[in-house]
PDB file of N, CA and C in Angstrom:
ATOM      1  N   UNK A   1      74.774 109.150  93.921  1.00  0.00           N
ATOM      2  CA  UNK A   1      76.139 109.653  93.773  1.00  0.00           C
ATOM      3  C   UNK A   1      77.136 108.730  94.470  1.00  0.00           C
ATOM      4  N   UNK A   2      76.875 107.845  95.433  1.00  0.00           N
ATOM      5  CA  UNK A   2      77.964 107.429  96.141  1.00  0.00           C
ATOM      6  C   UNK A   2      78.079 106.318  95.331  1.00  0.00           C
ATOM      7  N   UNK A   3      77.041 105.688  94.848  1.00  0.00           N
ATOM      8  CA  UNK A   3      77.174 104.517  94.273  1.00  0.00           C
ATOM      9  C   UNK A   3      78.048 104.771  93.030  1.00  0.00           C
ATOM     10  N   UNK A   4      77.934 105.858  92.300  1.00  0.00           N
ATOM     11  CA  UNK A   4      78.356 106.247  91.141  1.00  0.00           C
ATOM     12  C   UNK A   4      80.310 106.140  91.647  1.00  0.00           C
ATOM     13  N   UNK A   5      80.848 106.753  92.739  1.00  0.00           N
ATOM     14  CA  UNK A   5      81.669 106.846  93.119  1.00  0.00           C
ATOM     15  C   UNK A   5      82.433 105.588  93.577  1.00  0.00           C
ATOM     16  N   UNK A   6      81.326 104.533  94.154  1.00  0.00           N
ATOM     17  CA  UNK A   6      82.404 103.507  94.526  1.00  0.00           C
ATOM     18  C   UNK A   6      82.450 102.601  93.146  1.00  0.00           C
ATOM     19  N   UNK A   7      81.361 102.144  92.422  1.00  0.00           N
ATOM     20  CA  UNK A   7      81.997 101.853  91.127  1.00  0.00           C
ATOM     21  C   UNK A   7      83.458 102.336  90.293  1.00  0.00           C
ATOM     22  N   UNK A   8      83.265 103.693  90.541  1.00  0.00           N
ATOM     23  CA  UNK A   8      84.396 103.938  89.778  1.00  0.00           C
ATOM     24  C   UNK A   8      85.630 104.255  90.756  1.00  0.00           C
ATOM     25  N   UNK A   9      85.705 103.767  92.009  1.00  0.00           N
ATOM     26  CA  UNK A   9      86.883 103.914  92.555  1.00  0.00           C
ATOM     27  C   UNK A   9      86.940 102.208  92.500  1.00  0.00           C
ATOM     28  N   UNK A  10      86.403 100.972  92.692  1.00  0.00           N
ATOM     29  CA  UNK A  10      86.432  99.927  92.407  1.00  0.00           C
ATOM     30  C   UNK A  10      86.978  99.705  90.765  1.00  0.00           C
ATOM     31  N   UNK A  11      86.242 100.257  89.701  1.00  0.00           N
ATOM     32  CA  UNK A  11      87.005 100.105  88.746  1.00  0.00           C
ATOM     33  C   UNK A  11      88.254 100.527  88.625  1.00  0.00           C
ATOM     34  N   UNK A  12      88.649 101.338  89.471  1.00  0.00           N
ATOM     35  CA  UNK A  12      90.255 102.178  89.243  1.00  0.00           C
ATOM     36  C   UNK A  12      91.008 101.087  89.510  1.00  0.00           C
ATOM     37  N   UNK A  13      90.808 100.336  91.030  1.00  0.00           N
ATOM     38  CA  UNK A  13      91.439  99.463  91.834  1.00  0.00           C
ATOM     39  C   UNK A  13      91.473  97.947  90.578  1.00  0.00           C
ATOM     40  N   UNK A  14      90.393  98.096  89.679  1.00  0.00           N
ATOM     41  CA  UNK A  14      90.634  96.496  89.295  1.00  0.00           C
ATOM     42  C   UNK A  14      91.762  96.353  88.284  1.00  0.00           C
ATOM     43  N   UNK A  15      91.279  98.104  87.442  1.00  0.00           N
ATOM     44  CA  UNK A  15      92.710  98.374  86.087  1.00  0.00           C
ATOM     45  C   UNK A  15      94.165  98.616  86.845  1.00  0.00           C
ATOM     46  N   UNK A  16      94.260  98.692  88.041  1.00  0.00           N
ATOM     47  CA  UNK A  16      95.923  99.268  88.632  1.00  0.00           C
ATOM     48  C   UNK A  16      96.164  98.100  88.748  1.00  0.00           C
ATOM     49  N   UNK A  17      95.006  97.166  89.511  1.00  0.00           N
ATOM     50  CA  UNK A  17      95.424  95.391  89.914  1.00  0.00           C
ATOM     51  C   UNK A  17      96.022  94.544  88.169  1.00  0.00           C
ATOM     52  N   UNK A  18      94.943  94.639  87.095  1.00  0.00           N
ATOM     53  CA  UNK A  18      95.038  94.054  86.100  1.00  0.00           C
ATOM     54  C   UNK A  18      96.007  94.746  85.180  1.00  0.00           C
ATOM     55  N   UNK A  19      96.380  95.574  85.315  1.00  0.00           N
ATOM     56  CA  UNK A  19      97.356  96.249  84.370  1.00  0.00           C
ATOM     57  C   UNK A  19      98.986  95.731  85.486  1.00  0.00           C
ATOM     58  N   UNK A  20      99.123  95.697  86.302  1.00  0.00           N
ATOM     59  CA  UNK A  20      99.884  95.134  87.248  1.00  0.00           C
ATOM     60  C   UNK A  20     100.724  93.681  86.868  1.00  0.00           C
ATOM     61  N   UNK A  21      99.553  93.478  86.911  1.00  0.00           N
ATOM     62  CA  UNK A  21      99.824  91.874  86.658  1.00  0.00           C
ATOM     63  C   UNK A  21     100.140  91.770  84.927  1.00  0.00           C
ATOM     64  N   UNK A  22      99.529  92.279  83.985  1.00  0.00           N
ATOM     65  CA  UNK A  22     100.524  92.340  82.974  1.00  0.00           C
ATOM     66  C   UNK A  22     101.514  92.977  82.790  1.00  0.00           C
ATOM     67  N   UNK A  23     101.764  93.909  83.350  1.00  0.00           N
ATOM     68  CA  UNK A  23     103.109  93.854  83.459  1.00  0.00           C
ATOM     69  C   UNK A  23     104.449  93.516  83.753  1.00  0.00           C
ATOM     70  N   UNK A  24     103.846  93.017  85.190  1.00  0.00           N
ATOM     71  CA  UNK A  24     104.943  91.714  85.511  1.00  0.00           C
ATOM     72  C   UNK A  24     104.712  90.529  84.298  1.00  0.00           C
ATOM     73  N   UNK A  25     103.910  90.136  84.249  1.00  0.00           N
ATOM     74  CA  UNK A  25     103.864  88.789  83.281  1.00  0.00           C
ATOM     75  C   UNK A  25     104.501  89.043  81.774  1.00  0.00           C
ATOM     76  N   UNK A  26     104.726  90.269  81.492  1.00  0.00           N
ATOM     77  CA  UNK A  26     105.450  90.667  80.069  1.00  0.00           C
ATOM     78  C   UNK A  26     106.257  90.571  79.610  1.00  0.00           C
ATOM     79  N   UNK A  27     106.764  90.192  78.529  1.00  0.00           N
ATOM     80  CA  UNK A  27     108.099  89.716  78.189  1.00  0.00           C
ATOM     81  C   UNK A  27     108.683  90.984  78.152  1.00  0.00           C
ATOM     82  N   UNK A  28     110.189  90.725  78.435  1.00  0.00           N
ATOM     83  CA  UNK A  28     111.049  92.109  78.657  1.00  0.00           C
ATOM     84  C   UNK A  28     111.538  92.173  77.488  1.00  0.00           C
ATOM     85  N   UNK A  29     111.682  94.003  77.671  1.00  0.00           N
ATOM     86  CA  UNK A  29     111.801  94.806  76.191  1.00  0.00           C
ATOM     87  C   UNK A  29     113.487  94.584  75.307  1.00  0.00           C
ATOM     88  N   UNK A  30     113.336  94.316  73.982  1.00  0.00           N
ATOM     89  CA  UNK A  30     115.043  94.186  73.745  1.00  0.00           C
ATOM     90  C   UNK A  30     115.731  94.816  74.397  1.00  0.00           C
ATOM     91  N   UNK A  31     116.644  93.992  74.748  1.00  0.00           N
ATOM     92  CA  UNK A  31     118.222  93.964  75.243  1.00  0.00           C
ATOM     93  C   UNK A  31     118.213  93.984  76.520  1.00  0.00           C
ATOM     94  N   UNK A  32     116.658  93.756  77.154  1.00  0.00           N
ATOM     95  CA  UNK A  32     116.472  93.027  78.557  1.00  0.00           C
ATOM     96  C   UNK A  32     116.356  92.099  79.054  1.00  0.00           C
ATOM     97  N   UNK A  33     116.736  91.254  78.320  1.00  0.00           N
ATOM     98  CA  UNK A  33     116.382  89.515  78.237  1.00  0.00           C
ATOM     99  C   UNK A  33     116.955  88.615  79.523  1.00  0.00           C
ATOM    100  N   UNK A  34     117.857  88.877  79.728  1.00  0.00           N
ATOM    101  CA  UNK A  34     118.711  88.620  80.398  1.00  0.00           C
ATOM    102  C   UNK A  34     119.254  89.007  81.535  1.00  0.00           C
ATOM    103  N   UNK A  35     118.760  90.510  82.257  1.00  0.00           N
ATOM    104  CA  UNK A  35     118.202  91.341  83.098  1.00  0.00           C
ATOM    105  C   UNK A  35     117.574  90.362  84.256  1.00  0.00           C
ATOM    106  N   UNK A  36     118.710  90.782  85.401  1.00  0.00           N
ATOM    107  CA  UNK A  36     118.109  89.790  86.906  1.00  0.00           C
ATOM    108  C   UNK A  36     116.426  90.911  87.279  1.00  0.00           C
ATOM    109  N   UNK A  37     115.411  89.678  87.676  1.00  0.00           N
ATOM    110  CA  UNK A  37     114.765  90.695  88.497  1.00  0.00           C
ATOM    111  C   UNK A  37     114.678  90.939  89.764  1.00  0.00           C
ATOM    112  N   UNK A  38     114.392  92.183  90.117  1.00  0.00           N
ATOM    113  CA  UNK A  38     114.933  92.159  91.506  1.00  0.00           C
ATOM    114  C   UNK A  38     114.030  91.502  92.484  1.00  0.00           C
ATOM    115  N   UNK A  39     114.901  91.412  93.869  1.00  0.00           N
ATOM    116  CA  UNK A  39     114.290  90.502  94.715  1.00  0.00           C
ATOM    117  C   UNK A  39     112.545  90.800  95.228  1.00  0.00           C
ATOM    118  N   UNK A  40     112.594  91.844  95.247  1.00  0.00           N
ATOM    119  CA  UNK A  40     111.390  91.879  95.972  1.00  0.00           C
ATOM    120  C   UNK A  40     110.057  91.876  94.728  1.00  0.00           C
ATOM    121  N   UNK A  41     110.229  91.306  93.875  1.00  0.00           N
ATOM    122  CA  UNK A  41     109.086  91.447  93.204  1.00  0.00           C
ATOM    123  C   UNK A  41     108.586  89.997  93.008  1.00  0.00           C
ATOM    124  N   UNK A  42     107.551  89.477  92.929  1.00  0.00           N
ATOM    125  CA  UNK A  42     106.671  88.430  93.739  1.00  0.00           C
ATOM    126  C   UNK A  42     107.173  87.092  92.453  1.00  0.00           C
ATOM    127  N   UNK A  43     107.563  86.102  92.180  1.00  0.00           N
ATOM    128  CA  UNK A  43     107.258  85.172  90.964  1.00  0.00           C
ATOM    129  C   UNK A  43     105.976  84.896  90.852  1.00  0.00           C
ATOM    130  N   UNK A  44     105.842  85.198  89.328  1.00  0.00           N
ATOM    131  CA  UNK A  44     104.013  84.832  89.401  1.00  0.00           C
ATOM    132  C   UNK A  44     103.975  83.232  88.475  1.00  0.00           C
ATOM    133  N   UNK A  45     104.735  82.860  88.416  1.00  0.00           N
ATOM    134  CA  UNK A  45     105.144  81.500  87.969  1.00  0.00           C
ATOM    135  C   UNK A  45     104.838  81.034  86.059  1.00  0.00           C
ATOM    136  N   UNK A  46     105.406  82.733  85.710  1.00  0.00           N
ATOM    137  CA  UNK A  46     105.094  83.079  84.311  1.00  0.00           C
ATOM    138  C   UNK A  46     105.859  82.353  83.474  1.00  0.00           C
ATOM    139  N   UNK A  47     107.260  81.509  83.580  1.00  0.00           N
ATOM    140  CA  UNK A  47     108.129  80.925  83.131  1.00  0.00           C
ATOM    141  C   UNK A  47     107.311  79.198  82.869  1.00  0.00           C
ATOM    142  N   UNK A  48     106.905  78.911  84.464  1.00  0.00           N
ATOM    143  CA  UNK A  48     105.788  77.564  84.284  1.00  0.00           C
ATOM    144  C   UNK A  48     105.099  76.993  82.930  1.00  0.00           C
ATOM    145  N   UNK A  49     104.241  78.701  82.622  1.00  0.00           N
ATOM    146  CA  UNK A  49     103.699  78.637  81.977  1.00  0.00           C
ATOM    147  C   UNK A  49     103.756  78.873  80.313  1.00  0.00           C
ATOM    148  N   UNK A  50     104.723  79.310  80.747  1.00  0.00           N
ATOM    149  CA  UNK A  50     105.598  79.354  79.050  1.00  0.00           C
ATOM    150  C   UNK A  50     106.226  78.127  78.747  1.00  0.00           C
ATOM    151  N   UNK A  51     106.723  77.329  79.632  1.00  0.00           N
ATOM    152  CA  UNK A  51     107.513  75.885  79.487  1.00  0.00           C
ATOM    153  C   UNK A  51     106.180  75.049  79.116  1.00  0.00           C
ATOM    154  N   UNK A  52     105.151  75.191  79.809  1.00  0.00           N
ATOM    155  CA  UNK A  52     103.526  74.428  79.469  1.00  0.00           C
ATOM    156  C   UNK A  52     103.379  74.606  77.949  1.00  0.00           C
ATOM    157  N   UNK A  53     103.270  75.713  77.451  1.00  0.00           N
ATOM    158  CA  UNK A  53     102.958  75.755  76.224  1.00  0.00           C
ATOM    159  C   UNK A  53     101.817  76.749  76.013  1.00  0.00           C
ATOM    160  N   UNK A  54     101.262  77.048  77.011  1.00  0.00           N
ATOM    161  CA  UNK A  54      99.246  77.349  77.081  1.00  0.00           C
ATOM    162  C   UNK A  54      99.717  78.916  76.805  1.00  0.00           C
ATOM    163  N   UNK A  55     100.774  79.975  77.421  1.00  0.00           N
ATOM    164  CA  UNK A  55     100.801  81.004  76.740  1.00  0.00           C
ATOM    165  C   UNK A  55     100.915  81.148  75.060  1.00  0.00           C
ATOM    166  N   UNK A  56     101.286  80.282  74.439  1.00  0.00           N
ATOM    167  CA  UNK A  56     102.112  80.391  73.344  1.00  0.00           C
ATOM    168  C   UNK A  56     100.966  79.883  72.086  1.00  0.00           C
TER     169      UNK A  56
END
């Protein structure tokens, strides 16, 4: 049982982490384009990588 439990509290932690991170990395919804983001949210250097090409 415990094992059963930390798996699935580990899986909770990996979908809040990975769903996280796409969301910041997401392109913003029409007529948000242009929308400052606010300060405290981390650059994940998603722009880099759109200028690279490798998202696209």
């Amino acid at each position: 049982m415990t094992i059963f439990l930390t798996l699935l509290a580990v899986g909770f932690v990996v979908c809040i982490l990975g769903g996280s991170l796409a969301w910041y990395a997401s392109e913003r919804p029409p007529g948000w384009e242009n929308a400052e983001t606010p300060k405290w949210v981390k650059k994940l250097g998603v722009e880099k990588i759109r200028k690279s090409g490798v998202d696209s």
